[in-house]
PDB file of N, CA and C in Angstrom:
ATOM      1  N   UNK A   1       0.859  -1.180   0.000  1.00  0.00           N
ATOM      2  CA  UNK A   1       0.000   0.000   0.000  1.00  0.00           C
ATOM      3  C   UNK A   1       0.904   1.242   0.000  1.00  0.00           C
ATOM      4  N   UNK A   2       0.206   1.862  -0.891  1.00  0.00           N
ATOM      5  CA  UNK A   2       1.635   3.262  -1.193  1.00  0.00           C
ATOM      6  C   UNK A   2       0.822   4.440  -0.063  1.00  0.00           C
ATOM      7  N   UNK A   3       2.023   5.175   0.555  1.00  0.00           N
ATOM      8  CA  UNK A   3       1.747   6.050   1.406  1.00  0.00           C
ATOM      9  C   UNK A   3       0.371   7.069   1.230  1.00  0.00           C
ATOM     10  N   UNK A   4       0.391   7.408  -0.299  1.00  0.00           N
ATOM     11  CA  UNK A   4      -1.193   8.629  -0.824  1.00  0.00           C
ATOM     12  C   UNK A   4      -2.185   7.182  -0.518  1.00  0.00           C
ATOM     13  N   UNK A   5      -2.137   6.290  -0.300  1.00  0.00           N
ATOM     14  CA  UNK A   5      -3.655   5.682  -0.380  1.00  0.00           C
ATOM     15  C   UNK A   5      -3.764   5.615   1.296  1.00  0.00           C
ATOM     16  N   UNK A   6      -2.871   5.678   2.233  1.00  0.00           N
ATOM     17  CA  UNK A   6      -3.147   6.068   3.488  1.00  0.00           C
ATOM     18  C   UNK A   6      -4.111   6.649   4.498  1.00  0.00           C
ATOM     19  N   UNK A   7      -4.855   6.704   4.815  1.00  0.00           N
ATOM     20  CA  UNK A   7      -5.963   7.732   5.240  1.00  0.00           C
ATOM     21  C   UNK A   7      -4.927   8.474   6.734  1.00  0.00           C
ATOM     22  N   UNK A   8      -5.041   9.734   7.255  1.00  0.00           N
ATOM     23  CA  UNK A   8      -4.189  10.449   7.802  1.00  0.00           C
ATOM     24  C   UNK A   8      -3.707   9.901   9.272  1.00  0.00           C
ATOM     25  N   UNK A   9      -4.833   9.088  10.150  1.00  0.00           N
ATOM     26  CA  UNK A   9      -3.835   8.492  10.659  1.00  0.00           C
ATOM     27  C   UNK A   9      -2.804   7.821  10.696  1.00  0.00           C
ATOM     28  N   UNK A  10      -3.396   6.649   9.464  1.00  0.00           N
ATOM     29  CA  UNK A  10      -1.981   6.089   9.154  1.00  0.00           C
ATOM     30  C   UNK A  10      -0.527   6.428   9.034  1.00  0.00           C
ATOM     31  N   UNK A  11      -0.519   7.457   8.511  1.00  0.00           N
ATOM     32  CA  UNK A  11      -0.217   8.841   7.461  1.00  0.00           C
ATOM     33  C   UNK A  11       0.909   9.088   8.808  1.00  0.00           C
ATOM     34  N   UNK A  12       0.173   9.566   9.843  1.00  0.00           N
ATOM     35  CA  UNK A  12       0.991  10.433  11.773  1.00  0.00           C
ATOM     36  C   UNK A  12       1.351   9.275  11.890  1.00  0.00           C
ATOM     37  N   UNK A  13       0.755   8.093  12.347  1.00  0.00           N
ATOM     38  CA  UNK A  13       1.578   6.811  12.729  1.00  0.00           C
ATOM     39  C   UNK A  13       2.945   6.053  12.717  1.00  0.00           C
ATOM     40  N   UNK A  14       3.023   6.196  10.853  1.00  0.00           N
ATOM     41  CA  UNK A  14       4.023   5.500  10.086  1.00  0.00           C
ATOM     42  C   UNK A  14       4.978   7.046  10.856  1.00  0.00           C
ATOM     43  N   UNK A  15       4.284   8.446  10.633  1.00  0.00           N
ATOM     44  CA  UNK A  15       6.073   9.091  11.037  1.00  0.00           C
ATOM     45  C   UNK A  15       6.497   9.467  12.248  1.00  0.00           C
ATOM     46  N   UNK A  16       5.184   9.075  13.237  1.00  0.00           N
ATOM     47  CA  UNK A  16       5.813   9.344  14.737  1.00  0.00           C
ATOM     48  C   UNK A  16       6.875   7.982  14.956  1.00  0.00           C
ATOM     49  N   UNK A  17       6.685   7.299  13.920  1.00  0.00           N
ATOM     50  CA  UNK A  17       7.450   5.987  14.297  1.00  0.00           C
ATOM     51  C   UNK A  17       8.446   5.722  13.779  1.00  0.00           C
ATOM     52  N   UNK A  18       8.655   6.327  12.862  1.00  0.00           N
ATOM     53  CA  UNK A  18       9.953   6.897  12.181  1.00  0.00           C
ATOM     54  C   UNK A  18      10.940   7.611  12.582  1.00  0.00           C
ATOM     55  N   UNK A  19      10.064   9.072  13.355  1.00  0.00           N
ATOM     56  CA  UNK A  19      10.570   9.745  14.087  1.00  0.00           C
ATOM     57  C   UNK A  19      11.512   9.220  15.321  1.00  0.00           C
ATOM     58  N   UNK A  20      10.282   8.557  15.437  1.00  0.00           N
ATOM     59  CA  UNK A  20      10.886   7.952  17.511  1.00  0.00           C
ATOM     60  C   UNK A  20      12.238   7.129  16.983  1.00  0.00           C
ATOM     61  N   UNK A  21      12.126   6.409  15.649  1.00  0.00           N
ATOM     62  CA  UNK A  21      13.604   5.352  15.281  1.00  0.00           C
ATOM     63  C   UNK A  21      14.695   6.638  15.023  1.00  0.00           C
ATOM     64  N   UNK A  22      14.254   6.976  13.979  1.00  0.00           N
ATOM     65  CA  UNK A  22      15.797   7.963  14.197  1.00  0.00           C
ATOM     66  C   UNK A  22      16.222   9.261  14.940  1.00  0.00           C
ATOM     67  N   UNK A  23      15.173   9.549  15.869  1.00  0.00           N
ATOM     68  CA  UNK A  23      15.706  11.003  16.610  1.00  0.00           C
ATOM     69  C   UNK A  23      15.273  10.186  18.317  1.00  0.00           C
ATOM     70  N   UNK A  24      14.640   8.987  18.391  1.00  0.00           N
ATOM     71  CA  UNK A  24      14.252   8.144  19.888  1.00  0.00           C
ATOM     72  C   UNK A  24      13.286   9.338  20.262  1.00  0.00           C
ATOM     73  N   UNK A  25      12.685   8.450  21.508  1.00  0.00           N
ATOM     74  CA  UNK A  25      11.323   9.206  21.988  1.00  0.00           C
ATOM     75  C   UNK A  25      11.279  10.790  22.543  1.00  0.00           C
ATOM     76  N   UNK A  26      12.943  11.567  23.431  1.00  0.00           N
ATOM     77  CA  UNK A  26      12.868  12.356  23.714  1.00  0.00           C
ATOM     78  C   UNK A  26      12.487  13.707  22.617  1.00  0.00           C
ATOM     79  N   UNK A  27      13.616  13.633  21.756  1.00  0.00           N
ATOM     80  CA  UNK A  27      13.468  14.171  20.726  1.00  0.00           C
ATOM     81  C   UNK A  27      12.295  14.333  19.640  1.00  0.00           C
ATOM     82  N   UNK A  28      11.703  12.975  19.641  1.00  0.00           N
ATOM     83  CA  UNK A  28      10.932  12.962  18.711  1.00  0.00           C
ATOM     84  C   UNK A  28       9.438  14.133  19.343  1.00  0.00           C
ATOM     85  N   UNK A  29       9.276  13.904  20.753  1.00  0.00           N
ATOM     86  CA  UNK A  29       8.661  15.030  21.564  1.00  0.00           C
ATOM     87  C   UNK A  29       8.985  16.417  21.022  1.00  0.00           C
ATOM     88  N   UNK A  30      10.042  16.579  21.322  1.00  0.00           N
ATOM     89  CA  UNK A  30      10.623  18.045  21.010  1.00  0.00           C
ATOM     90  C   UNK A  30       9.985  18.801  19.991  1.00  0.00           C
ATOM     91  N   UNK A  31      10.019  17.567  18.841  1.00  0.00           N
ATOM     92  CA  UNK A  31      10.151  18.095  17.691  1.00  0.00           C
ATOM     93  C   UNK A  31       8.209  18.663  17.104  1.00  0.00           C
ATOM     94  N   UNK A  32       7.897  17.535  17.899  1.00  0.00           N
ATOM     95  CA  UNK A  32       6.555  17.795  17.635  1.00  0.00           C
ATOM     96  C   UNK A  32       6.232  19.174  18.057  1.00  0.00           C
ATOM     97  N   UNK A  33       6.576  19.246  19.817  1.00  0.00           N
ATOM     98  CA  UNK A  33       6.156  20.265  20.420  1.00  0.00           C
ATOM     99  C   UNK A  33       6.273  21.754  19.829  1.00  0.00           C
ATOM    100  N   UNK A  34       7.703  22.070  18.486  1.00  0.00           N
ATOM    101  CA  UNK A  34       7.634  22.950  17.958  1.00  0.00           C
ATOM    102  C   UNK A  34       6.525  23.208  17.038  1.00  0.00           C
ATOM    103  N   UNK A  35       5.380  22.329  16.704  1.00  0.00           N
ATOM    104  CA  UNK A  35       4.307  22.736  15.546  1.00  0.00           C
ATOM    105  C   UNK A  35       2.744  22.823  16.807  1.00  0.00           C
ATOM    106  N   UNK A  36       2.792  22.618  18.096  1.00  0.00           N
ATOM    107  CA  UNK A  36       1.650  22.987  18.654  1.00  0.00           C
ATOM    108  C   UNK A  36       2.017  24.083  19.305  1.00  0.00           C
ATOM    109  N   UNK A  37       1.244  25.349  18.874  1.00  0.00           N
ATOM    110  CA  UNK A  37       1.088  26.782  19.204  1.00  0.00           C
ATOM    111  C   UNK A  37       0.188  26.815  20.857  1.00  0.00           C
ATOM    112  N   UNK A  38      -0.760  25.477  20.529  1.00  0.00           N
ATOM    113  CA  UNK A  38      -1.155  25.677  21.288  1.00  0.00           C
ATOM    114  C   UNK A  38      -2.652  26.620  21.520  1.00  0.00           C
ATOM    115  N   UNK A  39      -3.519  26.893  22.959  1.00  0.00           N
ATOM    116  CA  UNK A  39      -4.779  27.771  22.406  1.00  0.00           C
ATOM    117  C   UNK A  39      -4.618  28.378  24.031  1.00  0.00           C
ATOM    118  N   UNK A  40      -5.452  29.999  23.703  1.00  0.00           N
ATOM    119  CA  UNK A  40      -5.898  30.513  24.499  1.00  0.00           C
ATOM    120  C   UNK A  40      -4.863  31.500  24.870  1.00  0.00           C
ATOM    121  N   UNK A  41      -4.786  32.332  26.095  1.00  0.00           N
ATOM    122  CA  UNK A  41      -3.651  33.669  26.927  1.00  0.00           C
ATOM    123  C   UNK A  41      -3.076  32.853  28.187  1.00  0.00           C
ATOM    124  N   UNK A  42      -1.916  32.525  27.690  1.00  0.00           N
ATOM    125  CA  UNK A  42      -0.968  32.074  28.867  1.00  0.00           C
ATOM    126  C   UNK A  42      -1.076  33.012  30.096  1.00  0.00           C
ATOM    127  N   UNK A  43      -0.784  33.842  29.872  1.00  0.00           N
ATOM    128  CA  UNK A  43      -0.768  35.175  30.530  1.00  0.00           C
ATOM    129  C   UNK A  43      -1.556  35.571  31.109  1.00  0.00           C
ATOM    130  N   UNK A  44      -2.898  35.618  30.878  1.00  0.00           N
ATOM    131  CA  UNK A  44      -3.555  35.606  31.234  1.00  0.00           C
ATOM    132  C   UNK A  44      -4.719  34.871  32.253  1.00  0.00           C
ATOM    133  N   UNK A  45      -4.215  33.779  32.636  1.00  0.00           N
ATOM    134  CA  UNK A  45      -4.792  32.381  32.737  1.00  0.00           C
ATOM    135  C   UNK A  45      -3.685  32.548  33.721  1.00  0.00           C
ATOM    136  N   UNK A  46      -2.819  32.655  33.725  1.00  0.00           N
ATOM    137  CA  UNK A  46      -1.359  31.948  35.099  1.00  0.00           C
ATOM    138  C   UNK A  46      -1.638  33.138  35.764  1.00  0.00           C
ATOM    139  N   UNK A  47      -2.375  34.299  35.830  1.00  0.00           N
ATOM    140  CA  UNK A  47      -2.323  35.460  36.504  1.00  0.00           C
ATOM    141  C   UNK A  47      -3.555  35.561  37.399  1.00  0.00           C
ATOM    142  N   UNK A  48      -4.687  34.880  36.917  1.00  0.00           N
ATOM    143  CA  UNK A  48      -5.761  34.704  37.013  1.00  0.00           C
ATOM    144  C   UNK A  48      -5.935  33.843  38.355  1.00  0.00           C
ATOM    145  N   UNK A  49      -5.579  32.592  37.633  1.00  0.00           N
ATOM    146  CA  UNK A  49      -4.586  31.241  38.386  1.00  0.00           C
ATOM    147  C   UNK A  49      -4.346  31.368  40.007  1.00  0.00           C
ATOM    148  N   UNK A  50      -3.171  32.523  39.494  1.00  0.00           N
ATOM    149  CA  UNK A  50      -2.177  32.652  40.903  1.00  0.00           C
ATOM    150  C   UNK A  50      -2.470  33.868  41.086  1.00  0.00           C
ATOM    151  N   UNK A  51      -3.894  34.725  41.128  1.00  0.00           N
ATOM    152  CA  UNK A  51      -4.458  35.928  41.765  1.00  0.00           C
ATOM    153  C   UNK A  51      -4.178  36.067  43.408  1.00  0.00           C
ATOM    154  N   UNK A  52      -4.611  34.852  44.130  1.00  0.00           N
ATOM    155  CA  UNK A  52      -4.450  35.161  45.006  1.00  0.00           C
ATOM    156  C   UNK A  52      -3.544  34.146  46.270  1.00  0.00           C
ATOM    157  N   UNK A  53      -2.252  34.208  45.675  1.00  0.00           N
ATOM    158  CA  UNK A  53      -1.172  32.968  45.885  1.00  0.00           C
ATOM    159  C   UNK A  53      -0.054  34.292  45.171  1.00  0.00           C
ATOM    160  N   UNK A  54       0.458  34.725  46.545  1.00  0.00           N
ATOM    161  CA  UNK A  54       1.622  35.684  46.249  1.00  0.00           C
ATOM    162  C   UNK A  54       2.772  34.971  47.189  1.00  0.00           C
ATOM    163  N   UNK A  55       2.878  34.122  47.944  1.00  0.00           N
ATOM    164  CA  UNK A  55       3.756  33.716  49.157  1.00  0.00           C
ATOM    165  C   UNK A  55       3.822  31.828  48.557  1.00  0.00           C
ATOM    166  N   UNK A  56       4.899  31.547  48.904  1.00  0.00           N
ATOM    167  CA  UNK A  56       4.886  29.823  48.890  1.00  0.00           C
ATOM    168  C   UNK A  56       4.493  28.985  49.891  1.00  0.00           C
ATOM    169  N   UNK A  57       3.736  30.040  51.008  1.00  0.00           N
ATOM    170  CA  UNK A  57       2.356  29.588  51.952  1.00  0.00           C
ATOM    171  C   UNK A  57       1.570  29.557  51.583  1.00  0.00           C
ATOM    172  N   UNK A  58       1.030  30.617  50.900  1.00  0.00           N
ATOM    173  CA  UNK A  58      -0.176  30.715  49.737  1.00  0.00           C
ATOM    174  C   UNK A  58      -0.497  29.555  49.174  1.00  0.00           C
ATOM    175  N   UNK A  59       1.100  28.991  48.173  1.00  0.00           N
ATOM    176  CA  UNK A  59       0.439  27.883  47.618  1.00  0.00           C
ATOM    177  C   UNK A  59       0.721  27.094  48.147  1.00  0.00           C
ATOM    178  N   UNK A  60       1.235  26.541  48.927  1.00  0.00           N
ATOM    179  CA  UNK A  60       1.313  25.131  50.128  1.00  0.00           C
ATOM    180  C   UNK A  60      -0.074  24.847  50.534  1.00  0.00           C
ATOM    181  N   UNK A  61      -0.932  25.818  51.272  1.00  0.00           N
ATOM    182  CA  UNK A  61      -2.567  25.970  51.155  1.00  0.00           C
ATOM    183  C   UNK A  61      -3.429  25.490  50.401  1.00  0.00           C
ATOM    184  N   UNK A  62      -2.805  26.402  49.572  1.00  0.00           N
ATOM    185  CA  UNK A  62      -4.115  26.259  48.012  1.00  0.00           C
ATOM    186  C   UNK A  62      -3.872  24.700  47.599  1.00  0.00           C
ATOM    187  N   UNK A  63      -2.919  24.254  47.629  1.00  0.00           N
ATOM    188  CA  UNK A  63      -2.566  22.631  47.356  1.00  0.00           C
ATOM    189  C   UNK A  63      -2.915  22.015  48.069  1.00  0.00           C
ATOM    190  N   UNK A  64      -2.774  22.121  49.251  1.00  0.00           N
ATOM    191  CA  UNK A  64      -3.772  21.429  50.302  1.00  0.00           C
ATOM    192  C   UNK A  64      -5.124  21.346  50.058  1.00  0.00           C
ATOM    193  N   UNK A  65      -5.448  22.469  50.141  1.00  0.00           N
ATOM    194  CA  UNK A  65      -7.371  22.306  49.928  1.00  0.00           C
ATOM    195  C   UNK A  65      -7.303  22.045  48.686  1.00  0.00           C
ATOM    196  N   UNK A  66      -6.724  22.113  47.970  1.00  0.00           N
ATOM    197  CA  UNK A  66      -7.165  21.059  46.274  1.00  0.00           C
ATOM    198  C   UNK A  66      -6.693  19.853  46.737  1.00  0.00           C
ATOM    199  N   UNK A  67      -5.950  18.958  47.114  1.00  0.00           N
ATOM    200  CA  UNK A  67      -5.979  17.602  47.710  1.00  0.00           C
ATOM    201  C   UNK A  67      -6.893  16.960  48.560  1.00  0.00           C
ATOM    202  N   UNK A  68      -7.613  17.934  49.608  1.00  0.00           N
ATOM    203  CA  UNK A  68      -9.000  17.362  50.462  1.00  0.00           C
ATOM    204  C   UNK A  68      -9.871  17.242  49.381  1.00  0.00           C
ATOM    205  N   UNK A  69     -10.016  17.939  48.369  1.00  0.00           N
ATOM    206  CA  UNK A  69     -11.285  18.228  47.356  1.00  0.00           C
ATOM    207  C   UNK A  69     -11.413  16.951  46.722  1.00  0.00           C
ATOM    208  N   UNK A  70     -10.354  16.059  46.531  1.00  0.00           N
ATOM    209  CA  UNK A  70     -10.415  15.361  45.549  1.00  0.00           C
ATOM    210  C   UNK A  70     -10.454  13.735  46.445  1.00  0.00           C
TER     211      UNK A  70
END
């Protein structure tokens, strides 16, 4: 079966596996990670986040009561 008759998973499959053989699994990460941009305001969101967590008591706390929660 020639690669164009592939349907697109196949398609990611055959080259994450390619990838992982000649660059191994760390790399082959890397490489991906340069084509996801990604979504949404970093910046905005980690500020939001950590509004009210200014001290590393703050978040020792806040981690706490998110661990009872769950």
């Amino acid at each position: 079966m020639s690669l164009l008759t592939k349907d697109l998973n196949e398609i990611r499959k055959v080259g994450i596996e390619t990838l992982t053989k000649e660059l191994g699994p760390v790399a082959t990460a890397y490489f991906i990670r340069q084509f996801d941009m990604g979504k949404g305001d970093y910046t905005t969101e980690r500020d939001e986040l950590l509004r009210d967590i200014s001290t590393m008591e703050d978040f020792k706390s806040e981690l706490k009561a998110m661990n009872r929660k769950e």
